[in-house]
C-alpha atoms as a PDB file:
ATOM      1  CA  UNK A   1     -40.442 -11.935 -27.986  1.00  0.00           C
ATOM      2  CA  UNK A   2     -42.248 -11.882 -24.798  1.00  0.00           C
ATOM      3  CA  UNK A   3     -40.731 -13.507 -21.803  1.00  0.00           C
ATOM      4  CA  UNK A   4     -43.036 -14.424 -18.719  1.00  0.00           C
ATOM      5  CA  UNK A   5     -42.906 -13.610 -15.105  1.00  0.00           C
ATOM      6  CA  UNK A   6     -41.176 -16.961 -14.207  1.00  0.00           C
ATOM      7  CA  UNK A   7     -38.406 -16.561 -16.754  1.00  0.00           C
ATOM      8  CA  UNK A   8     -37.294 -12.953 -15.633  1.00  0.00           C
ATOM      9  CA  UNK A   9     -34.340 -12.663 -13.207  1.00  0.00           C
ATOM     10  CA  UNK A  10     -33.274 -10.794 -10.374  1.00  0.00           C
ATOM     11  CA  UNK A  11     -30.168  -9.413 -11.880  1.00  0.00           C
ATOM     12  CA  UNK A  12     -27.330 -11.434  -9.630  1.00  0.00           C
ATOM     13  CA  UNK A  13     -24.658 -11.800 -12.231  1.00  0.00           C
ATOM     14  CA  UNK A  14     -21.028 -10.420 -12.351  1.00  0.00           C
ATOM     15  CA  UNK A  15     -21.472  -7.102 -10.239  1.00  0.00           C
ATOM     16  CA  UNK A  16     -23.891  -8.459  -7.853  1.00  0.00           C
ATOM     17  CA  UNK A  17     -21.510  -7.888  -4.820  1.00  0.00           C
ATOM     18  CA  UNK A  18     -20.633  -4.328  -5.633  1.00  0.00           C
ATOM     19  CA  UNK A  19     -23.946  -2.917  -6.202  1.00  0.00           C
ATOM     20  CA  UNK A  20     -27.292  -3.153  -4.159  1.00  0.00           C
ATOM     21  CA  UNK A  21     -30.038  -3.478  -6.836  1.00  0.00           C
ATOM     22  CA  UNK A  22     -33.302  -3.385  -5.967  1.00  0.00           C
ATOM     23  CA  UNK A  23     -35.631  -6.675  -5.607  1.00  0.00           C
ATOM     24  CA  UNK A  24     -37.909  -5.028  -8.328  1.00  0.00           C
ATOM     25  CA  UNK A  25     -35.023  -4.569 -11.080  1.00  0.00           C
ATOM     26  CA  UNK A  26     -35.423  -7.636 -13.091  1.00  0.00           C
ATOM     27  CA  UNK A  27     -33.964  -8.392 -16.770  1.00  0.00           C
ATOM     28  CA  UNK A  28     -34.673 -10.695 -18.984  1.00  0.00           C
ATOM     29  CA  UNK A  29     -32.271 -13.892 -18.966  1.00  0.00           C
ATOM     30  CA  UNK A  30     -29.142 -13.647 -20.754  1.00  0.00           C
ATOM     31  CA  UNK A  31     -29.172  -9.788 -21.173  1.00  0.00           C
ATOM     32  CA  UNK A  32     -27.012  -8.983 -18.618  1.00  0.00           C
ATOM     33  CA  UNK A  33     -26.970  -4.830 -19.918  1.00  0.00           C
ATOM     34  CA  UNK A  34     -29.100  -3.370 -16.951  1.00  0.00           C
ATOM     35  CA  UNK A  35     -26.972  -4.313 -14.611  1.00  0.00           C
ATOM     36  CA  UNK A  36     -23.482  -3.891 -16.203  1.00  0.00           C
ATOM     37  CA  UNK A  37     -25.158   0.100 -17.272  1.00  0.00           C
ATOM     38  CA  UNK A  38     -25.609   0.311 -13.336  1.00  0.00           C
ATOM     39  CA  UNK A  39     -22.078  -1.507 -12.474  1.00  0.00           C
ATOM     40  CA  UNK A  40     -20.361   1.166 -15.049  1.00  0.00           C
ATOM     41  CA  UNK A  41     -21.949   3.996 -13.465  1.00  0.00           C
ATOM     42  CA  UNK A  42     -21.215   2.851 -10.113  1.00  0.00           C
ATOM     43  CA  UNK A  43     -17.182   2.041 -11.220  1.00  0.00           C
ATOM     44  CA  UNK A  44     -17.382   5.897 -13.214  1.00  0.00           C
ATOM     45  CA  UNK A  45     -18.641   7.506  -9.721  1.00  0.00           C
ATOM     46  CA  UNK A  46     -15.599   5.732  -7.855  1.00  0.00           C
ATOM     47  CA  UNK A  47     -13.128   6.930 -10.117  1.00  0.00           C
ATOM     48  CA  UNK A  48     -13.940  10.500 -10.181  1.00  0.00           C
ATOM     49  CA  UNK A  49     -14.733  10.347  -6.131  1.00  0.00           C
ATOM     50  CA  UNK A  50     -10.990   9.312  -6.211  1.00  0.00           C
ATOM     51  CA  UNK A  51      -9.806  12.052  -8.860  1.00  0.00           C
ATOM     52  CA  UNK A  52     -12.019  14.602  -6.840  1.00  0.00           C
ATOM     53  CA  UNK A  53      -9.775  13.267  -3.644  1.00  0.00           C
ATOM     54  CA  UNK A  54      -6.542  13.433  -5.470  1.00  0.00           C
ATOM     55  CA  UNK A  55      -7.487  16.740  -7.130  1.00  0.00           C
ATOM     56  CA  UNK A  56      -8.153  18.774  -3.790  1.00  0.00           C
ATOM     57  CA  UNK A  57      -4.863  17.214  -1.891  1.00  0.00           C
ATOM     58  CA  UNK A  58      -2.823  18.478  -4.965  1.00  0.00           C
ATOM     59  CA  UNK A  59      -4.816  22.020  -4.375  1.00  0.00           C
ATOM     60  CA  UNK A  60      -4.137  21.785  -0.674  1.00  0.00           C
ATOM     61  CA  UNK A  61      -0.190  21.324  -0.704  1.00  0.00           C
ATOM     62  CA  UNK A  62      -0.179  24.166  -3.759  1.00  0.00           C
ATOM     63  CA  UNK A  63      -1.831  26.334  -1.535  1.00  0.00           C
ATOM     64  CA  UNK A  64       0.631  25.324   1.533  1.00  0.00           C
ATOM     65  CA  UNK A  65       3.497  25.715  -1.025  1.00  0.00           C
ATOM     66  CA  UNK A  66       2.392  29.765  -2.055  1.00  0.00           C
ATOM     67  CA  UNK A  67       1.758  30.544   1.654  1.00  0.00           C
ATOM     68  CA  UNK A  68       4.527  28.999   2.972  1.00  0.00           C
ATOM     69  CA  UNK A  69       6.349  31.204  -0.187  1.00  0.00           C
ATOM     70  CA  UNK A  70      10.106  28.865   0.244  1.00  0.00           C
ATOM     71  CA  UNK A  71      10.415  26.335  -2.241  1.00  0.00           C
ATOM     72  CA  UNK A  72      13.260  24.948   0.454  1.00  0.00           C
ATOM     73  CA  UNK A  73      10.548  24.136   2.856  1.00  0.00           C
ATOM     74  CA  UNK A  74       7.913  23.207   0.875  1.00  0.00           C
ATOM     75  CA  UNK A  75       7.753  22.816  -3.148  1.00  0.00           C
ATOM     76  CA  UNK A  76       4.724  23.193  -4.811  1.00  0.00           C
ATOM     77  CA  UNK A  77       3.415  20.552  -7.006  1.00  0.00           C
ATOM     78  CA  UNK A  78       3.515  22.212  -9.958  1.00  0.00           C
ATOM     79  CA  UNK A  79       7.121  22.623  -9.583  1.00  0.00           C
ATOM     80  CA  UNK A  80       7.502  19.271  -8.874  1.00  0.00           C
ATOM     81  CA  UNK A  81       6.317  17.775 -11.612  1.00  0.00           C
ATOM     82  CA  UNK A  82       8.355  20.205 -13.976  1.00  0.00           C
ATOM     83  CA  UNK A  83      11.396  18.777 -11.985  1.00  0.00           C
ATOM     84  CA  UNK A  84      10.377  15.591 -12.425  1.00  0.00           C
ATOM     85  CA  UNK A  85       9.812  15.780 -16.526  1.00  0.00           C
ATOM     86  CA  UNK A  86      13.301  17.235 -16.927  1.00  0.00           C
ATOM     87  CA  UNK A  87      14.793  14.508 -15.319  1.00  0.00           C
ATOM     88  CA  UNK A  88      13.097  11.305 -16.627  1.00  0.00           C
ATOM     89  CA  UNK A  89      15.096  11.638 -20.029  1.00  0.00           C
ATOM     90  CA  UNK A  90      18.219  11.139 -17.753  1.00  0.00           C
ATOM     91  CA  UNK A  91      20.547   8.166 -17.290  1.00  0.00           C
ATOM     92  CA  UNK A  92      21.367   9.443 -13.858  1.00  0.00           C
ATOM     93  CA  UNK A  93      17.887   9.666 -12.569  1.00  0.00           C
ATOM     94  CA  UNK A  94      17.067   6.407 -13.395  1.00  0.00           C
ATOM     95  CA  UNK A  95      20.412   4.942 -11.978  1.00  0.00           C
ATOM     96  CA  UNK A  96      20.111   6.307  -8.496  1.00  0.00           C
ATOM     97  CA  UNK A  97      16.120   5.120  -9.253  1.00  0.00           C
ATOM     98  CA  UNK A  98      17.458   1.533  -9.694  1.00  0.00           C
ATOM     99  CA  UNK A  99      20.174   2.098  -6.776  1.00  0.00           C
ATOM    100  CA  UNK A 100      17.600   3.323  -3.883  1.00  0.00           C
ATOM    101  CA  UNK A 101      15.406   0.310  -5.415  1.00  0.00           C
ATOM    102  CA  UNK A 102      17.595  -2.340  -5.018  1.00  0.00           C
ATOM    103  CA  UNK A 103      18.738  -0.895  -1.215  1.00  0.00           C
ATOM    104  CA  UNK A 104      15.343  -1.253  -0.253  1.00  0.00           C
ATOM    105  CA  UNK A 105      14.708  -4.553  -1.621  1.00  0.00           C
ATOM    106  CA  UNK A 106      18.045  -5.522  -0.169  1.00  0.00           C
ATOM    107  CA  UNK A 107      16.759  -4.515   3.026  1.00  0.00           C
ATOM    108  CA  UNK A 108      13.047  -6.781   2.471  1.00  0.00           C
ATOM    109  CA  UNK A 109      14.666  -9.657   1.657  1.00  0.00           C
ATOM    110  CA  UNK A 110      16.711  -9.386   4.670  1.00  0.00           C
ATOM    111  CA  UNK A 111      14.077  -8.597   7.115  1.00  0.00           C
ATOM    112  CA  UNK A 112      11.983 -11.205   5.647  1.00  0.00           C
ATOM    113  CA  UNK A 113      14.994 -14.015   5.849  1.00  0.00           C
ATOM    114  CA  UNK A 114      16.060 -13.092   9.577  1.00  0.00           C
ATOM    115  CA  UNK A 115      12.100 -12.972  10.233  1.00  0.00           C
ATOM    116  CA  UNK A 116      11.437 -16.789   9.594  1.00  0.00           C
ATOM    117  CA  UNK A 117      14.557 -17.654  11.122  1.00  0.00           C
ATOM    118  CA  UNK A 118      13.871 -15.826  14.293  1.00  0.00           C
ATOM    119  CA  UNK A 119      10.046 -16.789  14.205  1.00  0.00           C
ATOM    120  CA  UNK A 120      10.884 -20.857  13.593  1.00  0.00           C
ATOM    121  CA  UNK A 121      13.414 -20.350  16.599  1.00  0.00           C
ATOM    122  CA  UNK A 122      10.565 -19.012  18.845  1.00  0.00           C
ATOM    123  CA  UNK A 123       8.292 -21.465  17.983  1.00  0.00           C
ATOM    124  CA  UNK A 124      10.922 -24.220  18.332  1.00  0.00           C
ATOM    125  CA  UNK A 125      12.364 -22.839  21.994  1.00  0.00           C
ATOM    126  CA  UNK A 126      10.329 -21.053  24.870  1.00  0.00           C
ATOM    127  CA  UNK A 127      13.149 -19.330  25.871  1.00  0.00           C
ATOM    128  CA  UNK A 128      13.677 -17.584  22.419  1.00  0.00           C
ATOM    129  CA  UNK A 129      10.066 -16.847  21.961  1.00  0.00           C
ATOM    130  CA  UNK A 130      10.321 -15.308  25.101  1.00  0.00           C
ATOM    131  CA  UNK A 131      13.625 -13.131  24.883  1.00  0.00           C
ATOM    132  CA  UNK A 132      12.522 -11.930  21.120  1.00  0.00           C
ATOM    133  CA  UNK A 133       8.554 -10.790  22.204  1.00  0.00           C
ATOM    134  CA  UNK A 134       9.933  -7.585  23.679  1.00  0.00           C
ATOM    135  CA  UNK A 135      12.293  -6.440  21.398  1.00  0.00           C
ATOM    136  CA  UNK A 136       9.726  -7.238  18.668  1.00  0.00           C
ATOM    137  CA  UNK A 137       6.752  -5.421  19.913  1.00  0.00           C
ATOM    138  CA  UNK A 138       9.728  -2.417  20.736  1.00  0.00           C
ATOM    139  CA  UNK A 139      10.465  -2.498  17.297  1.00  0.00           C
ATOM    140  CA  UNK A 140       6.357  -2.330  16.105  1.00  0.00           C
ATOM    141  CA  UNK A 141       6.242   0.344  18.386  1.00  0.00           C
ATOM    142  CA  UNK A 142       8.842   2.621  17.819  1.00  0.00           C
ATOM    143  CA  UNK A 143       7.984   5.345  14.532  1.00  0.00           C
ATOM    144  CA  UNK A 144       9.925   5.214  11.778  1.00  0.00           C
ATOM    145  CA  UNK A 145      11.329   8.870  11.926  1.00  0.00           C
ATOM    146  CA  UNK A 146      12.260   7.859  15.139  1.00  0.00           C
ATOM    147  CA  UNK A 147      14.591   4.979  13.443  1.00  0.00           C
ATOM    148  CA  UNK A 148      15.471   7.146  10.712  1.00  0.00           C
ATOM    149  CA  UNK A 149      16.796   9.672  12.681  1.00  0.00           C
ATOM    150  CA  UNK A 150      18.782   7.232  14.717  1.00  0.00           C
ATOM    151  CA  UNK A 151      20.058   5.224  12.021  1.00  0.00           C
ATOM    152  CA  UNK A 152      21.670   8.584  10.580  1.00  0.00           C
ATOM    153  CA  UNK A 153      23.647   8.349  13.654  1.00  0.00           C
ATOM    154  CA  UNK A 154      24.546   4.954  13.705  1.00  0.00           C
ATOM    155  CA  UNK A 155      24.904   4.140  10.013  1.00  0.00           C
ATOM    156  CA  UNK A 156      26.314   5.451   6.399  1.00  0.00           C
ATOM    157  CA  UNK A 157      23.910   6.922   4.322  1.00  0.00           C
ATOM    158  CA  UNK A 158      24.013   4.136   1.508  1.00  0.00           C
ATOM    159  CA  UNK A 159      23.342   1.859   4.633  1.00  0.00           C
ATOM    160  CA  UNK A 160      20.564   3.580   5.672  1.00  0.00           C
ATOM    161  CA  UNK A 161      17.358   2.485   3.413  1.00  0.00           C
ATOM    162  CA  UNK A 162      18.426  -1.247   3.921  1.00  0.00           C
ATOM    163  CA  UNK A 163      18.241  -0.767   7.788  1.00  0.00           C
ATOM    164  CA  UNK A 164      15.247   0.814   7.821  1.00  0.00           C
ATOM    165  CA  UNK A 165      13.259  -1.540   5.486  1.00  0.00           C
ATOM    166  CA  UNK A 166      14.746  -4.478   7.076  1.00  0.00           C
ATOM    167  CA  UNK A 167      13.314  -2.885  10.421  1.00  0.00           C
ATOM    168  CA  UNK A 168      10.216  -2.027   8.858  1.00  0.00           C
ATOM    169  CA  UNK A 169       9.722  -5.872   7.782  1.00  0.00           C
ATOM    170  CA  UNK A 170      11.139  -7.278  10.530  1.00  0.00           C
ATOM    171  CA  UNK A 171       8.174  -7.282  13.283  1.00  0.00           C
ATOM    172  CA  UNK A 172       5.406  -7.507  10.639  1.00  0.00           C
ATOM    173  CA  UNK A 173       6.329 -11.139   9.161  1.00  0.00           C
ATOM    174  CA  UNK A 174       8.057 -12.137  12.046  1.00  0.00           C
ATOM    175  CA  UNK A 175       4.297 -11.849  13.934  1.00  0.00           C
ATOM    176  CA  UNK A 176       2.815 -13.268  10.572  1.00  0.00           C
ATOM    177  CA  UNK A 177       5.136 -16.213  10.195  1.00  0.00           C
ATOM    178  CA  UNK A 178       4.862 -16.887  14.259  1.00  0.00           C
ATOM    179  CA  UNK A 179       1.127 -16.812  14.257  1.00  0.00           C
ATOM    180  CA  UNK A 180       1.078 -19.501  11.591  1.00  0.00           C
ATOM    181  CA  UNK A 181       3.515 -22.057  12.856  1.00  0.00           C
ATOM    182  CA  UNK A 182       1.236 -21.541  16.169  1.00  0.00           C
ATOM    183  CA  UNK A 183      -1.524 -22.029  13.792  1.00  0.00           C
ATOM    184  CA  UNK A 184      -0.462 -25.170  12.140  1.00  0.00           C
ATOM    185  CA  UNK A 185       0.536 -27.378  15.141  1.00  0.00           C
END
């Protein structure tokens, strides 16, 4: 069947947005397969650009783990992953999995709770808005280890991944939720 110059396409169907095809490249209507052969290709070259990535980190920290020689310091990958297989059949594994899951969702919901509160309150009074800005931007400020290493000092260790998620969250909605009462009035 022959198809004439007005009925031909410039392919702008599903894949359009993620890859540039030339002005020339036409198909016929309804066909579709040029451009979803040069949309596979594309997604195919992303993944293995990404394995590639992931492939020479894992070579880097095996080569930092044989110089380096001290599986205290630094364990190799390898090793890792052998650890990590012998312990996935276990009840305890995924119990402290579970545990350390739920501490730091604890500590999200928290944040994200005193975060609305405290942002409604500074949008509601001045002089709240203006007594939380510092401690806030203090807070965004400060890295993590730096919390980490105090909150080992100031808190029990079960205590410790709910403190530092709920400080982690804290700032980031608080500035979210505060920009879009602003926003809204």
């Amino acid at each position: 069947m022959k198809v004439s110059f007005e009925e031909k396409t410039v392919c702008t169907g599903w894949c359009a947005g993620h890859f540039p095809l030339r002005d020339s490249m036409v198909y016929y209507p309804y066909s579709g397969q040029l451009e979803r052969v040069f949309c596979e290709m594309k997604q195919s070259k992303q993944f293995f650009r990404r394995l590639l990535a992931v492939a020479f980190w894992l070579a880097v920290w095996q080569a930092a783990a044989m110089a380096i020689g001290q599986e205290v310091f630094l364990v190799s990958p390898v090793q890792a992953l052998c650890t990590l297989v012998q312990l996935l059949p276990r009840a305890y594994f995924w119990q402290r999995v579970w545990f350390s899951a739920g501490r730091i969702l604890l500590g999200f919901v928290l944040g994200a709770a005193v975060s609305v509160v405290l942002a409604v309150c500074a949008a509601r009074w001045r002089m709240a808005d203006a007594l939380l800005a510092p401690v806030m931007q203090l807070v965004k400020a400060t890295p993590v280890a730096s919390f980490i290493i105090l909150a080992l000092v100031w808190v029990r260790g079960s205590a410790l991944s709910v403190l530092i998620s709920f400080l982690m969250v804290l700032p980031v909605l608080y500035g979210a939720v505060r920009t879009g009462i602003a926003g809204a009035d």
